[in-house]
Protein backbone atom coordinates (compact mmCIF):
# COMPACT_ATOMS: atom_id res chain seq x y z
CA UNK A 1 172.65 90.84 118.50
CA UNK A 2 173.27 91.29 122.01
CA UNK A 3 174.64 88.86 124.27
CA UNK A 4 172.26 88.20 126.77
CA UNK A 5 171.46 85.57 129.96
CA UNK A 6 169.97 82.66 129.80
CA UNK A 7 168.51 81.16 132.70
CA UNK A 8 168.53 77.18 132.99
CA UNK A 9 166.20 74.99 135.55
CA UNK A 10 168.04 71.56 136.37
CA UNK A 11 165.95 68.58 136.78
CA UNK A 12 166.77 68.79 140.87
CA UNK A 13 164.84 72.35 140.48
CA UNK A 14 168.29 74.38 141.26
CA UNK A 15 168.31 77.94 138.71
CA UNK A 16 171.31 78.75 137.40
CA UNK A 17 172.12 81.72 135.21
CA UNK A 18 174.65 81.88 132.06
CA UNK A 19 175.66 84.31 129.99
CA UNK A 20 175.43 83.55 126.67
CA UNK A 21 178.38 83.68 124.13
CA UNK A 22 177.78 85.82 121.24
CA UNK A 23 179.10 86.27 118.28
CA UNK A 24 182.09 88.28 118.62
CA UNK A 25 183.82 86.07 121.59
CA UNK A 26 182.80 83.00 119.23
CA UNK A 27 184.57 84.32 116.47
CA UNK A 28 187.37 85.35 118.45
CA UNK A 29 187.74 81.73 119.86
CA UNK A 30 187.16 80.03 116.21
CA UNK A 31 190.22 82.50 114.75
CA UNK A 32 192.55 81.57 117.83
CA UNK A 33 191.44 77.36 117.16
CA UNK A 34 191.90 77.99 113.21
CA UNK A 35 195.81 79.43 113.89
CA UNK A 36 196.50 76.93 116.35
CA UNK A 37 194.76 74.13 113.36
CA UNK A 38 197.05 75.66 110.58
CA UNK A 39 200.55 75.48 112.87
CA UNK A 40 199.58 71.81 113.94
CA UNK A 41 198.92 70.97 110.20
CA UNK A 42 202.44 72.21 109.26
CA UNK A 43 204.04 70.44 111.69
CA UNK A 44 201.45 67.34 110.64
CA UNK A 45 202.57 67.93 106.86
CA UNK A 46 206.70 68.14 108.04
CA UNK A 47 206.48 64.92 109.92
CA UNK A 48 204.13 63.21 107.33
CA UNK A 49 207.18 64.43 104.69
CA UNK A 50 210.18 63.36 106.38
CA UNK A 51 208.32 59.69 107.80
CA UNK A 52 207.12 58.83 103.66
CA UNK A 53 210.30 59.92 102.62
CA UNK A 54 212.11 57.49 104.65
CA UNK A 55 209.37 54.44 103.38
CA UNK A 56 209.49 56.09 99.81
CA UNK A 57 211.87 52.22 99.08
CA UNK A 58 209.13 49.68 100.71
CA UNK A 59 207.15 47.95 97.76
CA UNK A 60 203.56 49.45 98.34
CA UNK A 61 205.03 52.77 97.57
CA UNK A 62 206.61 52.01 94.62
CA UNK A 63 203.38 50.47 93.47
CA UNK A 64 201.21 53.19 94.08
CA UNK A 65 202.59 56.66 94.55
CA UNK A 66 199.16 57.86 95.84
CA UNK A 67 199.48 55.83 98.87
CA UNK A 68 201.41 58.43 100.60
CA UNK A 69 199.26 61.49 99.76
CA UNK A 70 195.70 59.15 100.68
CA UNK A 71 197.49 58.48 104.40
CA UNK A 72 198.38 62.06 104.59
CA UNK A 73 194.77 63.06 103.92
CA UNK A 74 193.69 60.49 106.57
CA UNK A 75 195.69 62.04 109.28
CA UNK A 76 195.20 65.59 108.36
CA UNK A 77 191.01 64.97 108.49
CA UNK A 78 191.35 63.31 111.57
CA UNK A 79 193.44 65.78 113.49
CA UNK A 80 191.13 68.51 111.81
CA UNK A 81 187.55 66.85 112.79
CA UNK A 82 188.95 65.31 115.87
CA UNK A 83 190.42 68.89 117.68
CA UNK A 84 187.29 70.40 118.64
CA UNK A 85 185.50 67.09 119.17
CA UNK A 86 188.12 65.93 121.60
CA UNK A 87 188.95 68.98 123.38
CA UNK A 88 185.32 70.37 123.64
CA UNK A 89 184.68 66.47 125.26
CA UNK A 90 188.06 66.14 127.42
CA UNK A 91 188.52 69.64 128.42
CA UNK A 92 185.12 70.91 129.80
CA UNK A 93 184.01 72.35 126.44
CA UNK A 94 186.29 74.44 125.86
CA UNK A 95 189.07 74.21 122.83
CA UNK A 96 192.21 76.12 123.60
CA UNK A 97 190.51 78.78 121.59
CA UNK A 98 187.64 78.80 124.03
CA UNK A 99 189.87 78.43 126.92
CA UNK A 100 191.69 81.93 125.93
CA UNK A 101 188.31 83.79 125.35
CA UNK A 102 186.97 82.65 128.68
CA UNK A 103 184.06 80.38 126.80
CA UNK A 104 182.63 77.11 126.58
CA UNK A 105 180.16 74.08 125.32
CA UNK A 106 178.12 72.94 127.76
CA UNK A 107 174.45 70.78 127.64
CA UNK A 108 171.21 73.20 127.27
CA UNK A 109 170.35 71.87 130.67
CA UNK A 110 173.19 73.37 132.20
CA UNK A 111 175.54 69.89 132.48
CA UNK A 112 178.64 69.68 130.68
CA UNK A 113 178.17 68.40 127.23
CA UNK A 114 178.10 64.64 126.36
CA UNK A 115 180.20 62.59 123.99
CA UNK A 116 177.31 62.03 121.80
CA UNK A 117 176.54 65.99 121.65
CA UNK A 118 180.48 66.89 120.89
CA UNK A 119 180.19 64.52 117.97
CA UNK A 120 176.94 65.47 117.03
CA UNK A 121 178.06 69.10 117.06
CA UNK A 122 181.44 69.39 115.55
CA UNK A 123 180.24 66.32 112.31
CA UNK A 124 177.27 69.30 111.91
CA UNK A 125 180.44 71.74 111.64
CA UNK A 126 180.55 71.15 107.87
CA UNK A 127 177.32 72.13 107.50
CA UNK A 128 177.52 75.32 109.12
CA UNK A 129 180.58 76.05 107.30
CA UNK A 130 178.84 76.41 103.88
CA UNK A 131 179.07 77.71 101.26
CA UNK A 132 182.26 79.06 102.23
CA UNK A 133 183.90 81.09 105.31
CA UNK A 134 181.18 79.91 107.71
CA UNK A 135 178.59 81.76 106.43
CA UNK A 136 175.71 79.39 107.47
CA UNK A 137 177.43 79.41 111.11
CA UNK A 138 177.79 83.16 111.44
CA UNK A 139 174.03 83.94 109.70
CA UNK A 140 172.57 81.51 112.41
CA UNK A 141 174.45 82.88 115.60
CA UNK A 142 174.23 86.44 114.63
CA UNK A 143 170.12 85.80 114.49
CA UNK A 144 169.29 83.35 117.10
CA UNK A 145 167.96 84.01 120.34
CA UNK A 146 170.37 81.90 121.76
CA UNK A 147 173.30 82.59 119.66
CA UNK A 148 172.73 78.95 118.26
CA UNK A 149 174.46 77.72 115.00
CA UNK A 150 172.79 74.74 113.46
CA UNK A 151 175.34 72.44 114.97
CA UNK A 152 174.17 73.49 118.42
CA UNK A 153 170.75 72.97 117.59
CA UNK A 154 171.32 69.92 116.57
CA UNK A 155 173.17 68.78 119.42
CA UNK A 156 171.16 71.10 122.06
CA UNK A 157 174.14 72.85 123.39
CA UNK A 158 175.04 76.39 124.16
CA UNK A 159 177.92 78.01 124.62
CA UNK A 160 178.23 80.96 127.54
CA UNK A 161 181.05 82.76 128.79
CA UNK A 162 183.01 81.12 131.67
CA UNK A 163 181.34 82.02 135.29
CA UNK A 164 184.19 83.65 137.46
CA UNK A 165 184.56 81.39 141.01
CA UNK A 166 183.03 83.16 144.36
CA UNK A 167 185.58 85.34 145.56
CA UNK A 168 186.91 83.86 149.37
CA UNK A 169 186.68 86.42 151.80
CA UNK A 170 187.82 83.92 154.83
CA UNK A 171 187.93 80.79 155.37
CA UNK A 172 184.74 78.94 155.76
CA UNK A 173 184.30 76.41 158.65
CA UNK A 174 184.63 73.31 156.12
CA UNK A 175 187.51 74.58 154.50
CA UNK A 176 189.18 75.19 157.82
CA UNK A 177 188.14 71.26 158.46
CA UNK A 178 189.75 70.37 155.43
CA UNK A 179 192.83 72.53 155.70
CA UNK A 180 193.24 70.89 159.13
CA UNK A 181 193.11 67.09 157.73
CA UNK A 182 195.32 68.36 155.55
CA UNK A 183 193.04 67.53 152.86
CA UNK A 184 193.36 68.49 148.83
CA UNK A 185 192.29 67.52 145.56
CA UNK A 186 195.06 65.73 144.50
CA UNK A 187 195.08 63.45 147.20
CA UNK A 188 191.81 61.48 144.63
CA UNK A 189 192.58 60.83 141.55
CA UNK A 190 189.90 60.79 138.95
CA UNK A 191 189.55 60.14 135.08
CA UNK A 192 187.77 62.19 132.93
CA UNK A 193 184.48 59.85 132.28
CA UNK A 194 184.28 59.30 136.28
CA UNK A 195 184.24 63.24 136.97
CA UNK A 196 181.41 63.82 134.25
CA UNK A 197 179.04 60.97 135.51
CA UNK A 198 179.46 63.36 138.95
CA UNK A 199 176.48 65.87 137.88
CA UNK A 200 174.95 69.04 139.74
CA UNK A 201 172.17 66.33 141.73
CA UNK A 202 175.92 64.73 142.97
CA UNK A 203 177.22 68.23 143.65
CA UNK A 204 174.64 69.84 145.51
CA UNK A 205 174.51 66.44 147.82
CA UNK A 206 177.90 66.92 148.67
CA UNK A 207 177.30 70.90 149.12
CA UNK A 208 174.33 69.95 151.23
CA UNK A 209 176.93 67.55 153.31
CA UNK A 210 179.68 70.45 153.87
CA UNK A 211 177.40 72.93 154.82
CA UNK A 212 175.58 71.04 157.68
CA UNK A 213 179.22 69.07 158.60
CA UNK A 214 179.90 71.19 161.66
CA UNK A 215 176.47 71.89 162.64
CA UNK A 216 174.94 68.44 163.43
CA UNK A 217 175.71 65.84 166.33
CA UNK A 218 178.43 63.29 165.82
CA UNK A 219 176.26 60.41 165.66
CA UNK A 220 173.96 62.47 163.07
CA UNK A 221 177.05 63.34 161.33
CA UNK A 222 178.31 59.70 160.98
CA UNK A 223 174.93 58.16 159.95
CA UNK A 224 174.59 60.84 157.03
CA UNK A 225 178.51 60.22 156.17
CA UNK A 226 177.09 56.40 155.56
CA UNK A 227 174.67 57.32 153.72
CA UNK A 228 175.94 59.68 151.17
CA UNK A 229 179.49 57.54 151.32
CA UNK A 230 177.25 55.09 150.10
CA UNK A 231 175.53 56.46 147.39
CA UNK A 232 178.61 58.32 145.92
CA UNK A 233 181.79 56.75 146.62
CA UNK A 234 180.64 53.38 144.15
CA UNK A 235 179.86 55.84 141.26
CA UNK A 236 184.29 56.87 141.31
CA UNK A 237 184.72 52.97 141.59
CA UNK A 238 185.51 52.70 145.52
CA UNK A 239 184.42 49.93 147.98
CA UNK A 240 182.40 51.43 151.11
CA UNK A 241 183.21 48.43 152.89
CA UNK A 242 185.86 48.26 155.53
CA UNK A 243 186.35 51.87 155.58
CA UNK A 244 186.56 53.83 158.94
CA UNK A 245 184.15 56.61 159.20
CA UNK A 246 187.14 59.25 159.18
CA UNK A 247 188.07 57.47 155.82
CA UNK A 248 184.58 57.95 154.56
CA UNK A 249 184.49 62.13 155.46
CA UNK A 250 188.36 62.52 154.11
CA UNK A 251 186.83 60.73 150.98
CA UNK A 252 183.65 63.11 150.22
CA UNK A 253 185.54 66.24 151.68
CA UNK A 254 188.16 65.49 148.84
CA UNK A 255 185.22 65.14 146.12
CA UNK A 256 183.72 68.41 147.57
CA UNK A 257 186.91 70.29 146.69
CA UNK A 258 186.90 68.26 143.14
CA UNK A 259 183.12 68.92 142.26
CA UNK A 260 183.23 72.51 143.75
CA UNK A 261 185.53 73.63 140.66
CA UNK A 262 183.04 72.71 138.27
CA UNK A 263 179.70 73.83 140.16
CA UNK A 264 180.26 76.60 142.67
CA UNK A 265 180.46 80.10 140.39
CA UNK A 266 179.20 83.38 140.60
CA UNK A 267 178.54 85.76 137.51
């Protein structure tokens, strides 16, 4: 089939557009994970090897010789099941398979996906990889609508192909603000967990903020840095108290740039 667009409606009524990954870039992406898989598993396998060789003297081992193979079987299904879990999770939905094709997992409603979903998706993995070769998963993407494989329907996740970030033409007049101050992302620091509970509603607050920063009287522009400073700056763990106002504005300039990765795109 076809890729095609798919167009989502957020619960803060914003319409954004994806492009849905068919079934050739999936494939593409699954090959690339399933090389990268077999290399780490021989590496796994060498280590595993050389380590029980080395304990092959302590007592258990002697007692049971099928110690060693049970732990390697333990480690090799955990760094199997757990690759696409974690990555898809950690790294934006995308595996380093995904990354290379230009693809990823996000939520149907447009957010990146959740912990639950990524486990959800990739435990359903086994069952779209019957009977063999990943038939089931192929059959279902090939003939759904949205591409879909049973995992994904399960989970209610898509995957679409990366959205390419608006090309600058010049310099707007918030980034020139924030070039002045001297401003970038790396001057806040955030984990993983903190930057996903920072949605689209979060995003287009802070969009909202930039946009109307330079257009507004000071006083204006103060009382709606309180307010929003307020509101945002608790949910990455930081006190609002005792900060200056010019503290406040570095601070949400800073999660502008942060957010702005994730949420500004054209297709």
């Amino acid at each position: 089939m076809n890729e095609d667009h798919l167009d989502v409606k957020t619960p803060e009524y914003v319409s954004i557009q994806f492009q849905l990954a068919g079934l050739g870039s999936r494939a593409a992406a699954f090959i690339i994970d399933q090389v990268l898989l077999m290399i780490i598993n021989i590496l796994t396998i060498a280590v595993l090897y050389f380590v029980m060789d080395g304990m092959s003297s302590m007592p258990f081992f002697l007692v049971d010789s099928s110690i060693p193979i049970a732990i390697a079987i333990i480690i090799l299904f955990i760094v199997n099941g757990g690759y696409f879990f974690a990555f898809e999770f950690f790294s934006g939905g995308r595996t380093l398979g995904k990354k290379l094709v230009g693809i990823r997992v996000i939520q149907e409603n447009g957010h990146s996906i959740t912990l639950l979903s990524s486990f959800i998706r990739n435990l359903i993995r086994i069952i779209d990889s019957l009977p063999t070769a990943y038939f089931l998963g192929i059959v279902m993407i090939f003939f759904h609508s949205k591409h879909k494989r049973l995992g994904d329907l399960v989970a209610g996740t898509i995957v679409v192909h990366e959205r390419k970030p608006k090309r600058k033409k010049k310099l707007s007049s918030i980034e020139k603000e924030i070039e002045n101050r001297g401003l970038s992302k790396n001057d806040l620091t955030l984990d993983e967990w903190t930057l996903k509970s920072l949605g689209m509603k979060e995003w287009k607050l802070l969009s909202t903020y930039a946009s109307r920063f330079h257009q507004i009287p000071l006083d204006e522009r103060n009382h709606l840095t309180k307010q929003i400073a307020e509101i945002l700056l608790p949910k990455i763990g930081m006190d609002v108290q005792g900060k200056l106002e010019s503290e406040k504005e570095d601070t949400l300039l800073i999660l502008y740039l942060l957010l702005r990765e994730e949420w500004e795109f054209e297709l």
